[in-house]
Protein backbone atom coordinates (compact mmCIF):
# COMPACT_ATOMS: atom_id res chain seq x y z
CA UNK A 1 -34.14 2.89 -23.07
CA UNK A 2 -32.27 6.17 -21.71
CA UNK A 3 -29.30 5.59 -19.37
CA UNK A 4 -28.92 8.73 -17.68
CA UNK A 5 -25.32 8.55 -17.14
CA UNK A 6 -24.75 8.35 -20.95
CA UNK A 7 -27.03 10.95 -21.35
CA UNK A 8 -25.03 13.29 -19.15
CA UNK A 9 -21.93 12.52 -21.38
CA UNK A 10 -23.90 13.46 -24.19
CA UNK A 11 -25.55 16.80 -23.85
CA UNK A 12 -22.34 17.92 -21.89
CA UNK A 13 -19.23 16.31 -22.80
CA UNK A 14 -16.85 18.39 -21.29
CA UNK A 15 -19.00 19.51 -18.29
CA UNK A 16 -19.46 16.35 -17.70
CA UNK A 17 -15.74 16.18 -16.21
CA UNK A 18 -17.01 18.91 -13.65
CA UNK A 19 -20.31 17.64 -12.23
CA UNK A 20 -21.06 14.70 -9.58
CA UNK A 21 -20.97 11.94 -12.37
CA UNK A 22 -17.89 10.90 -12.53
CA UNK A 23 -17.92 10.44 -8.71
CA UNK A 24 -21.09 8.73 -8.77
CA UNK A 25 -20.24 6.13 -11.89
CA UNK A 26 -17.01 5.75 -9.68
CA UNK A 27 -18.44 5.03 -6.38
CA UNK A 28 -21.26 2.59 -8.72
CA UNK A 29 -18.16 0.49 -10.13
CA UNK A 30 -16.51 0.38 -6.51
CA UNK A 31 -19.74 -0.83 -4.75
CA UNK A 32 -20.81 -3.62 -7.63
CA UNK A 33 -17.33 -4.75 -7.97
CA UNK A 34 -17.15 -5.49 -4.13
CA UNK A 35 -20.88 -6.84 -4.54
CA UNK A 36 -19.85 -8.73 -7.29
CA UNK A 37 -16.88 -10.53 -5.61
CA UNK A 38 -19.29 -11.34 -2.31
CA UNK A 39 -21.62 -12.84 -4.58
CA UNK A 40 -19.14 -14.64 -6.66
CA UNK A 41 -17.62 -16.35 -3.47
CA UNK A 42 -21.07 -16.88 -1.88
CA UNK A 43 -22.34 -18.88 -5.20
CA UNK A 44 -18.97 -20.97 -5.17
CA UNK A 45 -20.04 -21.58 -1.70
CA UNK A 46 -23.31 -22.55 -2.18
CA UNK A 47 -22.53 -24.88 -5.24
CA UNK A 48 -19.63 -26.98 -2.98
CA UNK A 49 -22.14 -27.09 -0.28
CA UNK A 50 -25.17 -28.41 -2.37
CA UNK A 51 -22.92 -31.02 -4.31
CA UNK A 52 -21.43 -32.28 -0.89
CA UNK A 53 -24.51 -32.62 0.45
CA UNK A 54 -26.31 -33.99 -2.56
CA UNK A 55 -25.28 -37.59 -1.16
CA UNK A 56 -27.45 -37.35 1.39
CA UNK A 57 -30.43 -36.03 -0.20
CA UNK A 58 -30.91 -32.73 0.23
CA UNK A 59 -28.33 -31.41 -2.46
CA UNK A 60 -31.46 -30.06 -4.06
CA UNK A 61 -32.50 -27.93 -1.82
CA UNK A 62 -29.24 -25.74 -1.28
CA UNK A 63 -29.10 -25.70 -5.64
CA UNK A 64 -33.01 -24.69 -4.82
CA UNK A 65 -31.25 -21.85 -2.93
CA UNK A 66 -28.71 -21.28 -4.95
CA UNK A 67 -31.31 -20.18 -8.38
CA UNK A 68 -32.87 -17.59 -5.84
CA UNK A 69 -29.99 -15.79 -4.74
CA UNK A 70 -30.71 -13.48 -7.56
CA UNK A 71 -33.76 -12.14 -5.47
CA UNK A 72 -32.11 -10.55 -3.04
CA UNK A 73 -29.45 -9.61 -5.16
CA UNK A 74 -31.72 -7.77 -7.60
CA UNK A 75 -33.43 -5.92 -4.44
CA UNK A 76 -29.90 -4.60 -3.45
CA UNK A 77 -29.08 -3.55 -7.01
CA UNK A 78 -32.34 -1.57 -8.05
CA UNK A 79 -31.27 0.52 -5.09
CA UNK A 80 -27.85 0.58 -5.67
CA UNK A 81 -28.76 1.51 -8.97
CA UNK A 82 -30.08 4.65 -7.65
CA UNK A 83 -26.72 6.01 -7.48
CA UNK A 84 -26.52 6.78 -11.30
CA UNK A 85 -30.41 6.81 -11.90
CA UNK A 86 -32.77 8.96 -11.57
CA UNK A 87 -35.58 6.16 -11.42
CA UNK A 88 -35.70 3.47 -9.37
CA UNK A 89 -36.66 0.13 -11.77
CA UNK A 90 -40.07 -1.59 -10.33
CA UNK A 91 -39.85 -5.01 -8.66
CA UNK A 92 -40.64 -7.62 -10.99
CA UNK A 93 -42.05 -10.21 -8.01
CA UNK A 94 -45.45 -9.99 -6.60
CA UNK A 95 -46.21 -9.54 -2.93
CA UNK A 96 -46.57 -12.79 -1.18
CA UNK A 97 -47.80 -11.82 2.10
CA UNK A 98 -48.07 -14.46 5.06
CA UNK A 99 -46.41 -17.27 2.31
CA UNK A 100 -44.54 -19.53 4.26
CA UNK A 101 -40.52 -20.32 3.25
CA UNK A 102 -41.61 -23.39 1.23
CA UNK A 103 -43.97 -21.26 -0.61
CA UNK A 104 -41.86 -18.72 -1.16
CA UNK A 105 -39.52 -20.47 -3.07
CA UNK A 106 -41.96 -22.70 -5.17
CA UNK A 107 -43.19 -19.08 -6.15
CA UNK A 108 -40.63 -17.51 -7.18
CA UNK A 109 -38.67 -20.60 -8.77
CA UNK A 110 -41.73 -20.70 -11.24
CA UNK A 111 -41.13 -16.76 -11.87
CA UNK A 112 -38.94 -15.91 -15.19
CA UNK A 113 -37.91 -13.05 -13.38
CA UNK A 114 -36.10 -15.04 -10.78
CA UNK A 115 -33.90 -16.65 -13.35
CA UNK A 116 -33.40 -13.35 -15.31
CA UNK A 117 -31.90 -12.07 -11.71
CA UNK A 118 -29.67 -15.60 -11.80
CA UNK A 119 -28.23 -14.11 -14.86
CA UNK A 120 -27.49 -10.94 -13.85
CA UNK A 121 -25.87 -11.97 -10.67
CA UNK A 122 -23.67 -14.55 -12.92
CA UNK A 123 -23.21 -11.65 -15.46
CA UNK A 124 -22.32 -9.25 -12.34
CA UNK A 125 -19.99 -11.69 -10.40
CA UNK A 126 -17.79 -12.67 -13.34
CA UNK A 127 -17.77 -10.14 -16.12
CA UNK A 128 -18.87 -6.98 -14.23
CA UNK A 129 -16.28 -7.57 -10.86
CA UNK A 130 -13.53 -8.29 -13.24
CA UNK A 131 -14.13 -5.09 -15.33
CA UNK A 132 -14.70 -3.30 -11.96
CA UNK A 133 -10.85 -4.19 -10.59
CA UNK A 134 -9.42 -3.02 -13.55
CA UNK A 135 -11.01 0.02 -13.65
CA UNK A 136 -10.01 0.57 -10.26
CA UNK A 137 -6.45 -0.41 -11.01
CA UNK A 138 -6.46 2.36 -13.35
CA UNK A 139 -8.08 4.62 -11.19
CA UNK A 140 -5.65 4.17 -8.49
CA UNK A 141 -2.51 4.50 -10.55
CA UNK A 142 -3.67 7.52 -12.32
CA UNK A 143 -4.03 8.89 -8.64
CA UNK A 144 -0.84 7.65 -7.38
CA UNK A 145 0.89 9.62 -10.37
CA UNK A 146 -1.39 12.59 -9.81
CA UNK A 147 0.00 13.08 -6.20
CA UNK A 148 3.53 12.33 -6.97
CA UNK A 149 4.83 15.85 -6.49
CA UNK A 150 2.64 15.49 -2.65
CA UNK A 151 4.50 11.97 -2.29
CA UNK A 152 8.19 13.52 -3.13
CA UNK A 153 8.08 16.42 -1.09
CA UNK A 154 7.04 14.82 1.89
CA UNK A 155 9.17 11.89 1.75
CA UNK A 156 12.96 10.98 0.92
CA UNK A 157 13.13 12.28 -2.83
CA UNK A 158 15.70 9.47 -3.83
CA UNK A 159 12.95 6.74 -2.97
CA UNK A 160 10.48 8.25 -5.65
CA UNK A 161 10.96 6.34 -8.61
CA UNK A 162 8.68 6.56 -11.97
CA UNK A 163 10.78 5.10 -14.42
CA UNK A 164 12.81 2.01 -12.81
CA UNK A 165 16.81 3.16 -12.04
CA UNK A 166 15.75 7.16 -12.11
CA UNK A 167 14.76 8.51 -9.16
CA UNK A 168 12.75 11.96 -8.49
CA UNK A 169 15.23 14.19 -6.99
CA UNK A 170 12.28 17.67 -6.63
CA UNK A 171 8.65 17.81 -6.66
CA UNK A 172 8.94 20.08 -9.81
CA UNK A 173 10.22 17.10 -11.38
CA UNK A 174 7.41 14.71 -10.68
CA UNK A 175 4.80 17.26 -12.48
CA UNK A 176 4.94 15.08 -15.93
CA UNK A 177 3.60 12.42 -13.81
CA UNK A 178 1.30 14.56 -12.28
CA UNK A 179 0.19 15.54 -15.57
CA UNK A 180 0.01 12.12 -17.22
CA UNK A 181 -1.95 11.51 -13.91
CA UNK A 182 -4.51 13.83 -14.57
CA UNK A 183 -4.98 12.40 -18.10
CA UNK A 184 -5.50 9.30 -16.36
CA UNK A 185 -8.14 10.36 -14.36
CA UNK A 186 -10.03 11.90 -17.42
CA UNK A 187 -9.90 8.63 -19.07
CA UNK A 188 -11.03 7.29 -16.06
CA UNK A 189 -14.13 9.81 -16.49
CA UNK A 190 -15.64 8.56 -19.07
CA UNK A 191 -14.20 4.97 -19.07
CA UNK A 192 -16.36 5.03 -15.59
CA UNK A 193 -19.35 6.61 -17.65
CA UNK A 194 -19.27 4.32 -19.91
CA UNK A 195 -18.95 0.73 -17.86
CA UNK A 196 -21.35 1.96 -15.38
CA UNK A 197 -23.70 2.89 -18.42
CA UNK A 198 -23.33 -0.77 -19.85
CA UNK A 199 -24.44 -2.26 -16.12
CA UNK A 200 -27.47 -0.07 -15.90
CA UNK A 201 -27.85 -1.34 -19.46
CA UNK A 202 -27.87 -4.76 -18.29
CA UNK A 203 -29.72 -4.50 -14.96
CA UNK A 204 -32.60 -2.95 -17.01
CA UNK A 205 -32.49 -5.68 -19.35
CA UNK A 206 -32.73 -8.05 -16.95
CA UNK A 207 -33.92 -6.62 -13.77
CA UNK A 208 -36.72 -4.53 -14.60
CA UNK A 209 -40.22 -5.47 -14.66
CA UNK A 210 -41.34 -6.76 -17.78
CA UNK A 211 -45.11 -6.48 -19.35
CA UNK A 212 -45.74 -9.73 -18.41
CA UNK A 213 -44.53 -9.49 -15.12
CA UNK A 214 -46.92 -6.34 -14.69
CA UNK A 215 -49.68 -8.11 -16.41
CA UNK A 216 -49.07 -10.98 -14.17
CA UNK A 217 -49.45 -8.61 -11.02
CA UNK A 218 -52.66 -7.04 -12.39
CA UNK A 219 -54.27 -10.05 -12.89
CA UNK A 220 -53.87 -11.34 -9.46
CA UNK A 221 -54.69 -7.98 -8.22
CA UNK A 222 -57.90 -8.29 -10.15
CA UNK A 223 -58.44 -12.05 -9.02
CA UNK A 224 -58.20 -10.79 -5.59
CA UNK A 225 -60.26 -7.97 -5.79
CA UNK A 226 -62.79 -10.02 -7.51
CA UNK A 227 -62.64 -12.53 -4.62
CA UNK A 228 -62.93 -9.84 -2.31
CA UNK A 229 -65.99 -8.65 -3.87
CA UNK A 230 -67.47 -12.39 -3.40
CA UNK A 231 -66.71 -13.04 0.10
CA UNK A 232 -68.43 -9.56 0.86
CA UNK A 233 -71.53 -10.55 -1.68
CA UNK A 234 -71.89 -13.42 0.28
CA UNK A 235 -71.42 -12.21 3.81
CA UNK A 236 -74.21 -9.29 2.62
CA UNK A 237 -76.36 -12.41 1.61
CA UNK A 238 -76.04 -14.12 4.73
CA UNK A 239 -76.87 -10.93 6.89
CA UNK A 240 -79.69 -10.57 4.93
CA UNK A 241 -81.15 -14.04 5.12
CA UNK A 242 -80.30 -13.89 8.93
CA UNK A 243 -82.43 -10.73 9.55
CA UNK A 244 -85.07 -12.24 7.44
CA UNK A 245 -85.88 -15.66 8.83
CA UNK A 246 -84.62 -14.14 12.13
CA UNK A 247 -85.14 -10.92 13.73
CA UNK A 248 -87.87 -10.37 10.91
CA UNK A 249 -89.73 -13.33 12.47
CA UNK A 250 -89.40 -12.67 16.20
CA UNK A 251 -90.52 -8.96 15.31
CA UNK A 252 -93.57 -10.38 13.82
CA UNK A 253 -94.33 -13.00 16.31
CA UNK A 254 -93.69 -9.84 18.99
CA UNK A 255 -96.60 -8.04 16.68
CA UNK A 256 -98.93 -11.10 17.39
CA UNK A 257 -98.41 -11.39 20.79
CA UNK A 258 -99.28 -7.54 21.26
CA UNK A 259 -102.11 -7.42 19.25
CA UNK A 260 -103.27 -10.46 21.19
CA UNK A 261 -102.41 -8.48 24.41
CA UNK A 262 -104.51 -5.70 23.51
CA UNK A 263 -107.69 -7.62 23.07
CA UNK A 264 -107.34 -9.44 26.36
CA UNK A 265 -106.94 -5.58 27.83
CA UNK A 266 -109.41 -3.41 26.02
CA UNK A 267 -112.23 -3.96 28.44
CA UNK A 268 -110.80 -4.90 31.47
CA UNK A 269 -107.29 -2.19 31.56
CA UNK A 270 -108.29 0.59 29.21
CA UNK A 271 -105.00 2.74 30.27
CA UNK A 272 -102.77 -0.60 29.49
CA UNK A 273 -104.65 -1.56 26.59
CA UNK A 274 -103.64 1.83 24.95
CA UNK A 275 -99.92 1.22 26.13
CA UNK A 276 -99.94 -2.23 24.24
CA UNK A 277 -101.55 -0.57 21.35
CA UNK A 278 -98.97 1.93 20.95
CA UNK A 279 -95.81 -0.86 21.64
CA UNK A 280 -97.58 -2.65 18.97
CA UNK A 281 -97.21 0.33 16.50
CA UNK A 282 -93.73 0.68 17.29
CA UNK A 283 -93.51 -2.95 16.23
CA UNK A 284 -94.64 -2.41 13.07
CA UNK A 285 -92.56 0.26 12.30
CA UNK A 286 -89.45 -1.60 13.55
CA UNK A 287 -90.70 -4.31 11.48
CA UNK A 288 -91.29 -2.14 8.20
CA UNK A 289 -87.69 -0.30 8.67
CA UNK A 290 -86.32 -3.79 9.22
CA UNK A 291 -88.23 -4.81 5.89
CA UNK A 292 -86.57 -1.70 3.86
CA UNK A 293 -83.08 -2.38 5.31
CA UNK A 294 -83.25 -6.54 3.88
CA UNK A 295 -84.48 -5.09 0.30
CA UNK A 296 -81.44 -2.75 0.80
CA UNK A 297 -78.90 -5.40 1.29
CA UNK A 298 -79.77 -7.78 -1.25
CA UNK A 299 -83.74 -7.91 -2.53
CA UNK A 300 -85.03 -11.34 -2.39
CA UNK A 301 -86.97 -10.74 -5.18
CA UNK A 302 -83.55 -9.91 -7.07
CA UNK A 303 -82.39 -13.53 -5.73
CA UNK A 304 -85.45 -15.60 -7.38
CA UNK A 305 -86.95 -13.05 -10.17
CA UNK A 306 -84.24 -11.45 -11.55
CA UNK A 307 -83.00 -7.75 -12.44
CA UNK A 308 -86.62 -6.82 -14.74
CA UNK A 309 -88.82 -7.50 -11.29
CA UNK A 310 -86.06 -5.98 -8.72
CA UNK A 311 -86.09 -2.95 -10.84
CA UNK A 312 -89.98 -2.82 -11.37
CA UNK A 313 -90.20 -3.00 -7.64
CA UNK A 314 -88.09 -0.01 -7.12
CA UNK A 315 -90.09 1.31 -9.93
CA UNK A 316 -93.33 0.77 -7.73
CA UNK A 317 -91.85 2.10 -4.20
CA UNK A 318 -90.30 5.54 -6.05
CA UNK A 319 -91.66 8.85 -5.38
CA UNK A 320 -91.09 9.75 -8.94
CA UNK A 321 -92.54 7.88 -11.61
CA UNK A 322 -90.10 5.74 -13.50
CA UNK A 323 -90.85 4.07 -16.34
CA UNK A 324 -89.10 0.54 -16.87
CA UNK A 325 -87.82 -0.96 -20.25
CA UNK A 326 -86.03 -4.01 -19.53
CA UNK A 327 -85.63 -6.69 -22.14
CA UNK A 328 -83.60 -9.53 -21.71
CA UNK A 329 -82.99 -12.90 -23.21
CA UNK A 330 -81.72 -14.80 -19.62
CA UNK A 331 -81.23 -14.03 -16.62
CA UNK A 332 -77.98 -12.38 -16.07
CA UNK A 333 -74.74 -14.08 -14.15
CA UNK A 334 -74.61 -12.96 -10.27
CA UNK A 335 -72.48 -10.18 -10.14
CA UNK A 336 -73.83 -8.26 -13.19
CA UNK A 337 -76.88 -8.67 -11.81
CA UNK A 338 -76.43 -7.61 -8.15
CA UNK A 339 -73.68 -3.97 -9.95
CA UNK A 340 -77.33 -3.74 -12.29
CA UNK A 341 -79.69 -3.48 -9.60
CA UNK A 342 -77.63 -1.56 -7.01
CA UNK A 343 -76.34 1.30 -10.28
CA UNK A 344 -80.52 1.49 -10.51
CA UNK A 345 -80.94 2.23 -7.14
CA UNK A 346 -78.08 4.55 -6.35
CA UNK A 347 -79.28 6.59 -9.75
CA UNK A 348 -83.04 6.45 -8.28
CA UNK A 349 -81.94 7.76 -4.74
CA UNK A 350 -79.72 10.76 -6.23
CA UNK A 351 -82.36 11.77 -7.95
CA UNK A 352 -85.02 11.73 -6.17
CA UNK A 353 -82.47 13.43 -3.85
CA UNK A 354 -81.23 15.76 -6.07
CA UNK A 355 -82.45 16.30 -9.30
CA UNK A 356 -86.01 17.88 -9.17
CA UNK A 357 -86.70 15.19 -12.05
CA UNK A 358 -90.62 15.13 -12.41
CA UNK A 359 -89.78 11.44 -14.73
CA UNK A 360 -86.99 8.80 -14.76
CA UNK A 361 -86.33 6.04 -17.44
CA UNK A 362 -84.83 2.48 -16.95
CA UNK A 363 -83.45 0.97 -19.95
CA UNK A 364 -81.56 -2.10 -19.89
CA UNK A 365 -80.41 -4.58 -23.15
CA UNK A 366 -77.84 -7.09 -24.38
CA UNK A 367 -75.41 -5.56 -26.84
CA UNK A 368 -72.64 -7.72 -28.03
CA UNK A 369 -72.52 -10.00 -25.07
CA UNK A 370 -72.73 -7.00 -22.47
CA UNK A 371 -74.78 -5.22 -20.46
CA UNK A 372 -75.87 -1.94 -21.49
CA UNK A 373 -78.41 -0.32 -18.67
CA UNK A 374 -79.37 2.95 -19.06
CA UNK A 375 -81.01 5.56 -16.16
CA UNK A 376 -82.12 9.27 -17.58
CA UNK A 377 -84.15 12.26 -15.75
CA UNK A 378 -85.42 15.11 -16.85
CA UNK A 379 -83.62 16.98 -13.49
CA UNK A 380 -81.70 20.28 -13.50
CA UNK A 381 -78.39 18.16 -14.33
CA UNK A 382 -75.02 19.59 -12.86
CA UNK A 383 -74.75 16.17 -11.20
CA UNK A 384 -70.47 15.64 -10.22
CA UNK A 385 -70.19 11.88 -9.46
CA UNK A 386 -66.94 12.52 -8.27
CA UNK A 387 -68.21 14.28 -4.87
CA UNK A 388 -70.56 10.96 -4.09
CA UNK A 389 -69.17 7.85 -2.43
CA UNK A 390 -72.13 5.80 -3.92
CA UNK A 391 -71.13 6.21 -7.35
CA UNK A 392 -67.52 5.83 -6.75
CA UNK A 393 -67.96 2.37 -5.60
CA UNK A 394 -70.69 1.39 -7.84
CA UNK A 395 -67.59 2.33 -10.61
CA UNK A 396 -65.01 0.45 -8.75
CA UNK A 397 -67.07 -2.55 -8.52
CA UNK A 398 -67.73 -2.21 -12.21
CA UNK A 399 -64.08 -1.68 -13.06
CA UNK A 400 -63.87 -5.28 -10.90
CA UNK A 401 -66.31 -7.49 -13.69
CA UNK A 402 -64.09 -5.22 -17.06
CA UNK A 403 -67.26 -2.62 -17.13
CA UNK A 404 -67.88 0.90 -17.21
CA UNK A 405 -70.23 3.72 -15.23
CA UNK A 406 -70.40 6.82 -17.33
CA UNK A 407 -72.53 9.56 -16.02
CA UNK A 408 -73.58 12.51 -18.34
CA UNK A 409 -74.98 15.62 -16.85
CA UNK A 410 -75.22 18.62 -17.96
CA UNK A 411 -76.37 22.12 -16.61
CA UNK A 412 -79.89 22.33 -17.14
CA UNK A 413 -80.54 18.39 -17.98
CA UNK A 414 -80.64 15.71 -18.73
CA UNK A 415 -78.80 13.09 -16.53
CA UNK A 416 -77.51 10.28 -18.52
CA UNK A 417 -76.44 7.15 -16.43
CA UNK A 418 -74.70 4.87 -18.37
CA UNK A 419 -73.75 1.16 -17.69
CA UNK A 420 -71.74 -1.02 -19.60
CA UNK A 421 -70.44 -4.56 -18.28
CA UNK A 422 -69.59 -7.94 -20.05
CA UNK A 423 -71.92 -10.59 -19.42
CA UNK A 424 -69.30 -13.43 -19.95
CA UNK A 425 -65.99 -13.71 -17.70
């Protein structure tokens, strides 16, 4: 760990006394010491409160209160810290957005890093603020004797006293003080440089974010991504079974009722006959376009016969020929199923799009409990999956169930489409 302070001592020892540091490791000790002492009296507070009122039950709760005062404490110092370094320290909690108080605390009472912040606020409060005044008593009498020779000339000489029964009689007499003054202040330098050093020490120690508070976070990132992923599977699921046994239906009831139309009409209204036939067409293609747009959402056939039948579909409906090798032992759990079949058909669309491919070739197996799918043409190549929005979110979706999308393509061919995802979670 580099403190930067210390670091500025090091490669510059004497230029050190010239630059901002000092200043800044000064006004660092001033603010924390007066932080310190607030927090110092605030805890005292706190703990006579919560054992008074511990007689009449709800003691606990203030002591509750009292182990997450290091919270807000640790907010204030990672900025504060920011005084003396150049890099803020990341917040160790998680979000908890729309948590109620209750929650809150339960949360963050079950977080290590809230009781690391205890410390450092009990570490701060009693060690750090008593360090903190008596580097500021040093401070301030190494500036009182630094403007002595200012104090005696503007003031009754024979009241100046540095050494008890002598009094300063000329300002060209008070220079020795002025001098030992200055040495002061150069102690105070590094002395400054090196406490406020020790309390970044510390408040990285203990107020940083740790691996397993990051590991923590990622996890419930992924959780919630995951679960976000779900809720929209099964939203796309219901749209799709809504359109199907609904608007599906009535368009094919409306197709009946046309054609139906048309026979009562062909002799009789020749002119309205031909008007129904035509209304009827338009039905059909509603109804076809309709058809295409359920098998885009989620393909029923995906839902009852797996991935090796939703692909050889595709296979079947593709203006290029595809050949299919897909050999698996069972079928596949949900979501690697539904990232299989959609990789398939946003590979099959770019290139049919795209590529100039005059053959395509599905491959799909289980290797070591994953997932390995595999979608070449013989195109042109040159293919940059970074300018597409369909593969983008094919890979974030991927990245979601601890797979991979790798796409190969180089100029002139082929186009390797590569899938990789754990069948196991």
């Amino acid at each position: 760990m580099t403190v930067a302070v210390w670091e500025a001592v090091r490669r510059r020892p004497l230029g050190f006394l010239c630059s901002s540091w000092p200043l800044r490791a000064w006004a660092f000790l001033l603010t924390g010491t007066l932080q310190g002492a607030a927090a110092l009296l605030l805890l005292a507070a706190l703990l006579l409160v919560g054992v008074g009122l511990s007689v009449v039950g709800i003691g606990l709760v203030v002591l509750a209160g009292v182990a997450v005062l290091g919270v807000p404490l640790g907010v204030l110092e990672r900025r504060r810290l920011l005084l003396v370094e150049p890099v803020p320290l990341p917040d160790p909690h998680g979000s908890l957005p729309g948590a109620g108080a209750r929650a809150w605390l339960r949360t963050r009472l079950r977080e290590r890093a809230t009781w690391r912040e205890l410390a450092y606020l009990l570490v701060q409060s009693l060690l750090f603020t008593a360090s903190g005044l008596g580097f500021l008593a040093l401070l301030g009498f190494s500036l009182m004797l630094l403007s002595t020779p200012v104090v005696v000339w503007a003031i009754n000489p024979d009241t100046v006293t540095l050494i008890p029964g002598q009094a300063i009689s000329r300002p060209l007499a008070a220079l020795p003080g002025s001098a030992v003054g200055l040495a002061g202040l150069v102690l105070c330098a590094y002395t400054g440089a090196l406490l406020a050093g020790v309390q970044v020490w510390t408040a990285h120690l203990l107020l940083a974010a740790r691996d397993e508070d990051l590991g923590r976070r990622v996890v419930e990132l992924t959780r919630s991504r995951a679960r976000l992923v779900d809720a929209f599977e099964a939203e796309r699921r219901r749209i799709e079974r809504d359109l199907h046994d609904g608007a599906q239906q009535q368009l094919v009831a409306l197709s009946m009722t046309l054609g139906l139309a048309e026979l009562e009409l062909r002799g009789q209204h020749p002119a309205a006959a031909e008007l129904v036939t035509r209304a009827r067409g338009e039905a059909k293609r509603a109804l076809e376009q309709l058809r295409t747009l359920v098998r885009g959402i989620h393909p029923q056939v995906l839902t009852d016969h797996g991935l090796p039948a939703a692909v050889a579909e595709l296979a079947l409906r593709h203006p290029i020929p595809v050949s299919v090798d897909i050999d698996l032992p069972d079928r596949l759990p949900g979501p690697v199923e539904t990232a299989a079949y959609f990789t398939v058909t946003e590979a099959l669309t770019n290139a049919a799009k795209h590529s100039g491919a005059a053959e395509i070739a599905v491959a799909a197996r289980i290797q070591g409990g994953k997932l390995v799918l595999l979608v070449t043409d013989d195109g042109r190549g040159g293919a940059d999956p970074a300018t597409g929005a369909g593969l983008q979110g094919l890979a974030d979706r991927v990245a979601i169930l601890r797979g991979r999308l790798i796409v190969t393509s180089p100029l002139g061919g082929p186009t390797r489409l590569r899938l990789e995802v754990p069948c196991s979670g």
